[in-house]
C-alpha atoms as a PDB file:
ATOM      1  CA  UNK A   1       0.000   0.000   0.000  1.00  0.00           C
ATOM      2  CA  UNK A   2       1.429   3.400  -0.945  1.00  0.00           C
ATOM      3  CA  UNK A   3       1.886   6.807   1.350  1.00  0.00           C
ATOM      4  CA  UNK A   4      -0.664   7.822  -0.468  1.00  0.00           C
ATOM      5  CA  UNK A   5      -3.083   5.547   0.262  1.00  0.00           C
ATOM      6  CA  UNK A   6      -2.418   4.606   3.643  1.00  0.00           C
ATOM      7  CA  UNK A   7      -2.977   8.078   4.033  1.00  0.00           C
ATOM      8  CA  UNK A   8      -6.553   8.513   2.317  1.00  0.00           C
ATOM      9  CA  UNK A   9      -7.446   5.467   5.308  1.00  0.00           C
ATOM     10  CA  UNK A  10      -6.114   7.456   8.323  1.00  0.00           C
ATOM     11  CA  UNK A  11      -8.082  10.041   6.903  1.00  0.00           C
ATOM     12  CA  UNK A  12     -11.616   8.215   6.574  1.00  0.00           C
ATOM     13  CA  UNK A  13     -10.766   6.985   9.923  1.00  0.00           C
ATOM     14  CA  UNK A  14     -10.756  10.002  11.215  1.00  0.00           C
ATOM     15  CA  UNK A  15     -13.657  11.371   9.614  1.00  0.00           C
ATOM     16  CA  UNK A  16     -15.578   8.072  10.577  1.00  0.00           C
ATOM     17  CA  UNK A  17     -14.768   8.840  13.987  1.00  0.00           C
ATOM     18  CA  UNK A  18     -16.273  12.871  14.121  1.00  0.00           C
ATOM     19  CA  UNK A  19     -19.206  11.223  12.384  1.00  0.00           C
ATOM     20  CA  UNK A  20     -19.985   8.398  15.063  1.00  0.00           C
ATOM     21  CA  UNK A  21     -17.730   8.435  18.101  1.00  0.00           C
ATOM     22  CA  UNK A  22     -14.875   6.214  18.760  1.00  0.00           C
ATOM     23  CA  UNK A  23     -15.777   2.456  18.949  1.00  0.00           C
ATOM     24  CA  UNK A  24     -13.601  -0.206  20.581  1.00  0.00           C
ATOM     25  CA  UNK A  25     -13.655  -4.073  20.454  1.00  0.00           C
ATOM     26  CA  UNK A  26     -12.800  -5.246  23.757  1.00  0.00           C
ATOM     27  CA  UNK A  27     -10.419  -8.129  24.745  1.00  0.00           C
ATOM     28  CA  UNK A  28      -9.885  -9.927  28.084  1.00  0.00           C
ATOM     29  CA  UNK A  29      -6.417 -10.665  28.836  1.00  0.00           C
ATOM     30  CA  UNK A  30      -5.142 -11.921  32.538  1.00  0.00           C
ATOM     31  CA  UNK A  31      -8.265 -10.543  33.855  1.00  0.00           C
ATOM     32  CA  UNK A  32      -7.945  -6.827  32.667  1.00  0.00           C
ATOM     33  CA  UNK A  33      -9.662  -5.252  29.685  1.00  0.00           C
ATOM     34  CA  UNK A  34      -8.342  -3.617  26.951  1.00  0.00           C
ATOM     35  CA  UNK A  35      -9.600  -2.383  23.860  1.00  0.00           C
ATOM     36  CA  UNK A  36      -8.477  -1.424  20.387  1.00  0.00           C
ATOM     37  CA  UNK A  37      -9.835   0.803  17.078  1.00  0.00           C
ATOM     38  CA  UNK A  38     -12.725  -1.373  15.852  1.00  0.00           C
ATOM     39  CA  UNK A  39     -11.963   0.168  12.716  1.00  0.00           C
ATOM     40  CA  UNK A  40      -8.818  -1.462  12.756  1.00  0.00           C
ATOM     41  CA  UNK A  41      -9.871  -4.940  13.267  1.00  0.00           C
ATOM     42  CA  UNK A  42     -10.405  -7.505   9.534  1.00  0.00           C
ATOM     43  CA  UNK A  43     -11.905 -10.955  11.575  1.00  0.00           C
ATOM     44  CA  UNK A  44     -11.522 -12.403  14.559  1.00  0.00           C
ATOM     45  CA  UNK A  45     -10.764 -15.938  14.562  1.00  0.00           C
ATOM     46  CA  UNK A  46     -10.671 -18.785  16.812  1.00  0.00           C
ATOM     47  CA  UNK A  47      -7.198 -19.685  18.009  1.00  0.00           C
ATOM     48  CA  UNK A  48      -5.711 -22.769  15.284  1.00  0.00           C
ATOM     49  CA  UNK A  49      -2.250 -23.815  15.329  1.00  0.00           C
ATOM     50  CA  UNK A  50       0.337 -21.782  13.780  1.00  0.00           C
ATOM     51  CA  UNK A  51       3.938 -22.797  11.666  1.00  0.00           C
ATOM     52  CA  UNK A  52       6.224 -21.336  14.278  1.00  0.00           C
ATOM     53  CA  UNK A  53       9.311 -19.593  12.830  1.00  0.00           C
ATOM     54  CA  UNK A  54      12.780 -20.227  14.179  1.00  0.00           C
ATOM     55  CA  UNK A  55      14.670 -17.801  16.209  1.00  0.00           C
ATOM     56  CA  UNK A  56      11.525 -15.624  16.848  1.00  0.00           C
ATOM     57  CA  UNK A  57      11.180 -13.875  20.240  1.00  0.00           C
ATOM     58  CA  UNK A  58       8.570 -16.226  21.853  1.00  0.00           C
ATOM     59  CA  UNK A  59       5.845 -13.828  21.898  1.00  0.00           C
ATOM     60  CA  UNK A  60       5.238 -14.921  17.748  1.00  0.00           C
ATOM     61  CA  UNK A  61       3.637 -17.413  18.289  1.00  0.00           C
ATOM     62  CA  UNK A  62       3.818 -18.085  14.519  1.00  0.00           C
ATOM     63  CA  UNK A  63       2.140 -17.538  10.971  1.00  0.00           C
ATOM     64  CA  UNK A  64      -1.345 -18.098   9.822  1.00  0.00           C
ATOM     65  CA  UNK A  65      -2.438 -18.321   6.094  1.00  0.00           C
ATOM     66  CA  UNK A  66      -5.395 -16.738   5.985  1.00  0.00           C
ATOM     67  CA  UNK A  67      -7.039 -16.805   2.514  1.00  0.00           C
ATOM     68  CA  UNK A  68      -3.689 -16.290   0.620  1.00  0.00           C
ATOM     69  CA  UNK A  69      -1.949 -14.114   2.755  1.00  0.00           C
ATOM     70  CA  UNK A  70       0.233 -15.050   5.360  1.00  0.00           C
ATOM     71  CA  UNK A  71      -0.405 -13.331   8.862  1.00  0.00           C
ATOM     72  CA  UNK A  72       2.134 -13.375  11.748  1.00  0.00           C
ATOM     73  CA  UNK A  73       0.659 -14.233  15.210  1.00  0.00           C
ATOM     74  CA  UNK A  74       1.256 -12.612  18.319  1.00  0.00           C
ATOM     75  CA  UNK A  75       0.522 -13.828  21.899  1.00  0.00           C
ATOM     76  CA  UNK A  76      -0.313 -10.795  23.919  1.00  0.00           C
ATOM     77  CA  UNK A  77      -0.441 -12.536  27.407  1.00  0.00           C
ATOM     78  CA  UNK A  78       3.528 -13.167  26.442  1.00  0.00           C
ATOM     79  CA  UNK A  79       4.131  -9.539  24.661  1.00  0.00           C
ATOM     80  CA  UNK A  80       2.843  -8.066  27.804  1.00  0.00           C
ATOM     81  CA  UNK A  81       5.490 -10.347  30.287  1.00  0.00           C
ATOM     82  CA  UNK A  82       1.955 -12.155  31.395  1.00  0.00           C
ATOM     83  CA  UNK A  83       2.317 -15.471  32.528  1.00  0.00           C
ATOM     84  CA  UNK A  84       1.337 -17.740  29.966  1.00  0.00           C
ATOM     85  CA  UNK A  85      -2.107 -19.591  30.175  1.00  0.00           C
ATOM     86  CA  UNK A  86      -2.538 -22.814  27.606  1.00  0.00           C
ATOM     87  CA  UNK A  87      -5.135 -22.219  24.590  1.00  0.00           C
ATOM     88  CA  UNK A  88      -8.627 -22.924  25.071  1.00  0.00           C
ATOM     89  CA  UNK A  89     -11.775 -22.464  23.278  1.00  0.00           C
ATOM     90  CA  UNK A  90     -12.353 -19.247  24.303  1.00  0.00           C
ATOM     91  CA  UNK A  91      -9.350 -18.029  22.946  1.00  0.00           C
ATOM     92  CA  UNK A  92      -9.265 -16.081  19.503  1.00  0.00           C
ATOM     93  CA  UNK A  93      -6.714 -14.426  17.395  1.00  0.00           C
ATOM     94  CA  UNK A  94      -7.848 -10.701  16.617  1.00  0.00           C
ATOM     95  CA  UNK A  95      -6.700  -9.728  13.193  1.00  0.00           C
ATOM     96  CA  UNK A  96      -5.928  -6.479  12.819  1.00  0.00           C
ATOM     97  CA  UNK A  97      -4.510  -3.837  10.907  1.00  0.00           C
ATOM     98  CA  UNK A  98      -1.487  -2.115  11.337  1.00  0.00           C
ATOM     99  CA  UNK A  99       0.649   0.810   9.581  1.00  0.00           C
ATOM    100  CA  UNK A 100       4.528  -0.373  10.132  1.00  0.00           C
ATOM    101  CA  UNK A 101       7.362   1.560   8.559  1.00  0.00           C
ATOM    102  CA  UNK A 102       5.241   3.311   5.740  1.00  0.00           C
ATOM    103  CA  UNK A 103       2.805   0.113   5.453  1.00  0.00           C
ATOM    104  CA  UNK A 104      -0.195  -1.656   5.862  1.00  0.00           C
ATOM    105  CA  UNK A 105      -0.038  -4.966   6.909  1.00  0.00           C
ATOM    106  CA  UNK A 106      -2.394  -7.369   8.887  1.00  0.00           C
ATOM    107  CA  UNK A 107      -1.098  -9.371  12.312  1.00  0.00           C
ATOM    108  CA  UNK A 108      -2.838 -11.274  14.787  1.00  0.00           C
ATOM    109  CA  UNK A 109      -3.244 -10.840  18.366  1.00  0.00           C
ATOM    110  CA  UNK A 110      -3.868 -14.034  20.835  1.00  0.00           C
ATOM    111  CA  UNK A 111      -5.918 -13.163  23.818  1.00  0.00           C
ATOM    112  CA  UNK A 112      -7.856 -14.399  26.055  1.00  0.00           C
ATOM    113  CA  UNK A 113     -11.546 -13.870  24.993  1.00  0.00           C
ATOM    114  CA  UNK A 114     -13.770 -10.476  23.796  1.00  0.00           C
ATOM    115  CA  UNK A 115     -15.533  -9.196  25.166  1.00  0.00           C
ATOM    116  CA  UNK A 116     -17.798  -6.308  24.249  1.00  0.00           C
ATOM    117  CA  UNK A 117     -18.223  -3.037  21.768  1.00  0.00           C
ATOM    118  CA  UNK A 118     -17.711   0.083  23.068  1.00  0.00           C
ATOM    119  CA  UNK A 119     -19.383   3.380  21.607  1.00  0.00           C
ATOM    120  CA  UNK A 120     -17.724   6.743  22.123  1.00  0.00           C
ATOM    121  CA  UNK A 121     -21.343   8.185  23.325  1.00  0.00           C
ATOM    122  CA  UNK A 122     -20.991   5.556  26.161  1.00  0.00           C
ATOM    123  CA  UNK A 123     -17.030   5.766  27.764  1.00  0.00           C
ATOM    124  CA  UNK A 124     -14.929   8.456  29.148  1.00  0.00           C
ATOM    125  CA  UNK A 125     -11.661   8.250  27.715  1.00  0.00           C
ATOM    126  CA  UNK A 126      -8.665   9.755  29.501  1.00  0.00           C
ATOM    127  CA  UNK A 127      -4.845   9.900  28.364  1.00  0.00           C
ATOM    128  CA  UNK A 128      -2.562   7.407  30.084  1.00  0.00           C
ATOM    129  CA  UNK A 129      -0.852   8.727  33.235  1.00  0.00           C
ATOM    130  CA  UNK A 130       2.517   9.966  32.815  1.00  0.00           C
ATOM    131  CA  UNK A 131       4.765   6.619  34.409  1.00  0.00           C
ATOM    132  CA  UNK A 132       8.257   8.391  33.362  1.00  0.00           C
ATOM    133  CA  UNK A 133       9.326   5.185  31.585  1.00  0.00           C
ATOM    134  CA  UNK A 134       7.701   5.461  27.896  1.00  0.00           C
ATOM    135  CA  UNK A 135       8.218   1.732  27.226  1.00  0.00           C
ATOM    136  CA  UNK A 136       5.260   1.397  29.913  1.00  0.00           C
ATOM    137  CA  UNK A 137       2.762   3.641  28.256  1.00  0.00           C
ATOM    138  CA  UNK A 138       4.175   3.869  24.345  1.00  0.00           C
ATOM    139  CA  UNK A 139       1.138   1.858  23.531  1.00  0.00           C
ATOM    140  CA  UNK A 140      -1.374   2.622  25.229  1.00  0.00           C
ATOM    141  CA  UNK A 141      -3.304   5.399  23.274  1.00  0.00           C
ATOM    142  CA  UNK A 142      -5.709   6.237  26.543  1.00  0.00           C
ATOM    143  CA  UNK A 143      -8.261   4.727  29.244  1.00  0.00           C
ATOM    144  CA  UNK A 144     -11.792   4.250  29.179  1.00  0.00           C
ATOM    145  CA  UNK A 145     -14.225   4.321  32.127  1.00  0.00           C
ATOM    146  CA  UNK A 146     -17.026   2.554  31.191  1.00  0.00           C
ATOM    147  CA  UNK A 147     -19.641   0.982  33.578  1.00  0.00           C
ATOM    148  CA  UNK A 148     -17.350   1.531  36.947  1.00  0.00           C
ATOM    149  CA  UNK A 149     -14.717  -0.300  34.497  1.00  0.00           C
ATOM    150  CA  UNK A 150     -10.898   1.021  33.210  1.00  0.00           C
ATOM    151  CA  UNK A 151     -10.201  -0.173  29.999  1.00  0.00           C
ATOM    152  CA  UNK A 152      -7.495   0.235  28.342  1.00  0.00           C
ATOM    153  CA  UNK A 153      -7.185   1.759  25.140  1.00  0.00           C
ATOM    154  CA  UNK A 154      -4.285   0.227  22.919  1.00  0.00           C
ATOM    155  CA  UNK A 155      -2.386   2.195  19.885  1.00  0.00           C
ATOM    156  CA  UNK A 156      -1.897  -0.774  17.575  1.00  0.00           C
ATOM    157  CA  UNK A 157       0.554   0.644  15.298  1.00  0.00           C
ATOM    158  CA  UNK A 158       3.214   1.313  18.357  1.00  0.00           C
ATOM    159  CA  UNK A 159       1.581  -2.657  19.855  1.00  0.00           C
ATOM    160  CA  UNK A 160       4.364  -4.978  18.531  1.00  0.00           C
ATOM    161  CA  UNK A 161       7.464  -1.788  18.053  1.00  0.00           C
ATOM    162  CA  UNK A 162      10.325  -3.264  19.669  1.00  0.00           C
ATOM    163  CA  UNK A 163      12.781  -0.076  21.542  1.00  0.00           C
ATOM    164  CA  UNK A 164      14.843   0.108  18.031  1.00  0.00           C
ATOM    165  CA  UNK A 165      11.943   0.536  15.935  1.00  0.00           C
ATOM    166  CA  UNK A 166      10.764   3.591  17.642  1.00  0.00           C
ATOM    167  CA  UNK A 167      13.542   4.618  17.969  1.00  0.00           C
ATOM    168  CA  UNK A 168      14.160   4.632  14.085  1.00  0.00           C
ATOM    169  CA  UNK A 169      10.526   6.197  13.450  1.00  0.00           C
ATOM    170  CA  UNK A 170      11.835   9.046  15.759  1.00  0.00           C
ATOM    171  CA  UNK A 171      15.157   9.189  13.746  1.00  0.00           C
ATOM    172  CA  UNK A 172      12.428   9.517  10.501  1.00  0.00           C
ATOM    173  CA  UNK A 173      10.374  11.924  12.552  1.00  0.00           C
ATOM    174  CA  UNK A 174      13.550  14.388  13.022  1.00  0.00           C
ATOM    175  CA  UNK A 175      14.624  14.144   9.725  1.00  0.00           C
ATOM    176  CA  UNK A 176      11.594  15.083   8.207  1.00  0.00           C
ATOM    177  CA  UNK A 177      11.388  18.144  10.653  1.00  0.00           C
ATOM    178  CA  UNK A 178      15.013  18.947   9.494  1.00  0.00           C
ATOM    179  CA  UNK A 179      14.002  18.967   5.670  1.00  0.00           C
ATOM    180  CA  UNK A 180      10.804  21.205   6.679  1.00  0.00           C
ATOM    181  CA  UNK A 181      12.633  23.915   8.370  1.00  0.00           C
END
């Protein structure tokens, strides 16, 4: 997908959103909710055995082929230094959509069970609180209140960066502010 048109999505994101409100799907994970852009999400799956990859941190969990494309899988539980809880059939794979180094691609997230819909008209939504350690909070996009509830509210684009790829989108960020000034 080019700049171009990853950019004409953001943009009907956005003006999806001032039309209707935010909406989240929720997820349980460890007994916490969190939620992420429904807008972002392409199926949700139950959880099926995946071809694991060597040498892969053991959070991928694998690949999927999912009608012709092939999807890495993520296991959020083990992403988020959760103790690790076997399969079952509650669990599902959330495939989503996410905009990596200039492109769209789709990636699965393992968790536990979801949970619910959330509509902007319904939640309070609140930034994150200020930890002082950004690899706490770099993807967490906000919190939602929602029925004496905190959910929260996950940037999926910044889920799965590891410290060296934000760290090269900030090296991006600067350069582009250099050329602009």
């Amino acid at each position: 997908m080019s700049e171009n048109a990853i950019e004409k999505d953001k943009v009907a994101t956005e003006a999806h959103l001032e039309e209707g409100g935010n909406q989240y799907l929720t997820f349980n994970l460890a007994d916490e909710d969190y939620g992420i852009d429904i807008l972002r999400v392409q199926e949700i799956r139950g959880w099926e055995e995946s071809t694991r990859l060597p040498n892969a941190p053991e959070y991928v969990r694998g690949v999927v082929n999912i009608r012709g494309t092939i999807v890495p899988v993520y296991d959020l539980r083990l992403k988020f230094n959760l103790e690790f809880k076997p399969y079952t059939q509650n669990t599902v794979v959330i495939v989503i959509k996410v905009y990596s180094r200039g492109q769209a691609k789709s990636i699965g997230i393992i968790v536990d069970a979801v949970s619910d819909v959330l509509h902007g008209a319904h939640i309070d939504v609140t930034r994150s609180p200020d930890f002082g350690n950004e690899n706490i909070t770099k993807a967490i996009s906000g919190l939602a209140t929602f029925e004496n509830k905190m959910v929260v509210l996950l940037d999926v684009d910044r889920l799965l960066m590891e410290p060296e790829d934000s760290a090269s989108n900030d090296s991006d960020n600067d350069d582009e502010e250099v050329a602009d000034e």
